[in-house]
N, C-alpha and C. Protein backbone atom coordinates (compact mmCIF):
# COMPACT_ATOMS: atom_id res chain seq x y z
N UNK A 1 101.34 75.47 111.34
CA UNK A 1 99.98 75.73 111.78
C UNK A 1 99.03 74.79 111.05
N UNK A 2 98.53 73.98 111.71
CA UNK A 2 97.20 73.19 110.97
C UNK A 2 96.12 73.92 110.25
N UNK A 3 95.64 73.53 109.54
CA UNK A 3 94.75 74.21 108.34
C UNK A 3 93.10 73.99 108.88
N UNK A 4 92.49 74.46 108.99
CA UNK A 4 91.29 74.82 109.17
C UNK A 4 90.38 73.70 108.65
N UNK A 5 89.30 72.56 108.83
CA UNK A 5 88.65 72.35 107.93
C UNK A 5 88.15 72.57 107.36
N UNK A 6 87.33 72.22 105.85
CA UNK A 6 86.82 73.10 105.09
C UNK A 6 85.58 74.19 105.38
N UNK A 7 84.90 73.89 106.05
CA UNK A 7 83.78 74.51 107.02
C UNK A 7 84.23 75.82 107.33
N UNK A 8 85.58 75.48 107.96
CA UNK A 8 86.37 76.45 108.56
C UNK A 8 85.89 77.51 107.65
N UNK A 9 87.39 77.10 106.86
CA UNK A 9 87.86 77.97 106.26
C UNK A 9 86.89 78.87 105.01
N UNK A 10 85.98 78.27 104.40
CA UNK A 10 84.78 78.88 103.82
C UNK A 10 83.32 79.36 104.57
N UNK A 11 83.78 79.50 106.21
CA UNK A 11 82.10 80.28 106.52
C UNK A 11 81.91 80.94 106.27
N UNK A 12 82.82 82.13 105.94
CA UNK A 12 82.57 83.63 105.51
C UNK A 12 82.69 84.21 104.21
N UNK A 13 81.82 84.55 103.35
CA UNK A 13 82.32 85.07 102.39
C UNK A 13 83.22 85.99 102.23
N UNK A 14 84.09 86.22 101.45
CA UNK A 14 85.19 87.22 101.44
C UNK A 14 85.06 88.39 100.08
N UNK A 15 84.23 89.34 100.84
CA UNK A 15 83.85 90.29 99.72
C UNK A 15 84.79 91.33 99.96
N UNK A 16 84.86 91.98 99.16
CA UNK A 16 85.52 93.17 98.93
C UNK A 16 84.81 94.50 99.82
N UNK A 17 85.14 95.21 100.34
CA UNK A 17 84.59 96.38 101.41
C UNK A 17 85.03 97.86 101.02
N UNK A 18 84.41 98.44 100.34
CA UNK A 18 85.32 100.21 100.81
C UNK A 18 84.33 100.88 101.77
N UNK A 19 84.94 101.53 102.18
CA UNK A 19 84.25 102.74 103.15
C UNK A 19 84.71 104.34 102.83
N UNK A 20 83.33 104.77 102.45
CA UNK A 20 83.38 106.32 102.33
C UNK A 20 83.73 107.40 103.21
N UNK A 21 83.46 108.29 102.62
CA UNK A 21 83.68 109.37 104.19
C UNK A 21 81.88 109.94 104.42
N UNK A 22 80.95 109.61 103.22
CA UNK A 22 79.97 110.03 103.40
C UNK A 22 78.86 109.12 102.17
N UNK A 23 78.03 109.55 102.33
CA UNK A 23 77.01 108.85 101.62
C UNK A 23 77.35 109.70 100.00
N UNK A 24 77.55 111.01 100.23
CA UNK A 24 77.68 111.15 98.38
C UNK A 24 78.64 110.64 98.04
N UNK A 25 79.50 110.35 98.57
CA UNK A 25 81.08 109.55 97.83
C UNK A 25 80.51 108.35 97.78
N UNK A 26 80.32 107.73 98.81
CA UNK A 26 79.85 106.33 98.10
C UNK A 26 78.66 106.28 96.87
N UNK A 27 78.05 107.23 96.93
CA UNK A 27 77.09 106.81 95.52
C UNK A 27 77.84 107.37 94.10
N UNK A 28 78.41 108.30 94.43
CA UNK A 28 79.66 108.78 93.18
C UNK A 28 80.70 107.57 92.57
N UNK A 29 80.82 106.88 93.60
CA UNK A 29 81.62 105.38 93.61
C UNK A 29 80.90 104.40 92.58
N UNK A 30 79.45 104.60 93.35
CA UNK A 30 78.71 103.38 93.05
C UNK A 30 78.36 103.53 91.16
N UNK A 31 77.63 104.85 91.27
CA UNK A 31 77.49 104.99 90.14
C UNK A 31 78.57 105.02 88.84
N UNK A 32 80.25 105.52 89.29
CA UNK A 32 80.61 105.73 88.51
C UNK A 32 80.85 103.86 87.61
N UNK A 33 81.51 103.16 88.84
CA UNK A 33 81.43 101.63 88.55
C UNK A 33 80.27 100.92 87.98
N UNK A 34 79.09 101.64 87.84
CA UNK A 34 78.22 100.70 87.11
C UNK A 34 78.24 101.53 86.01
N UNK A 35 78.41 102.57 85.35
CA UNK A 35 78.52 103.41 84.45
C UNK A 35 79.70 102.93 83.93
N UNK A 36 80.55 101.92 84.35
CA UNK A 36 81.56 101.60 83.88
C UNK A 36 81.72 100.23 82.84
N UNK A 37 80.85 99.36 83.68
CA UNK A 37 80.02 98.42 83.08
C UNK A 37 79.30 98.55 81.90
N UNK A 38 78.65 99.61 82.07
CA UNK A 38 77.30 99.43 81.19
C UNK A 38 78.33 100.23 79.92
């Protein structure tokens, strides 16, 4: 398979994604990871 040029292959950033089941899990998430940090 031929390789993409570079254009290609970097248009999109490739971030990381989770998905909750609701808005309090994701902020329970959010917070616990910056509480993790700090």
């Amino acid at each position: 398979m031929a390789r993409l040029n570079l254009l290609e292959e970097t248009r999109y950033e490739k971030l990381p994604v989770s998905v909750y089941a609701d808005q309090a899990a994701a902020s329970l998430a959010v917070a616990a990871r910056i509480a993790k940090l700090i």
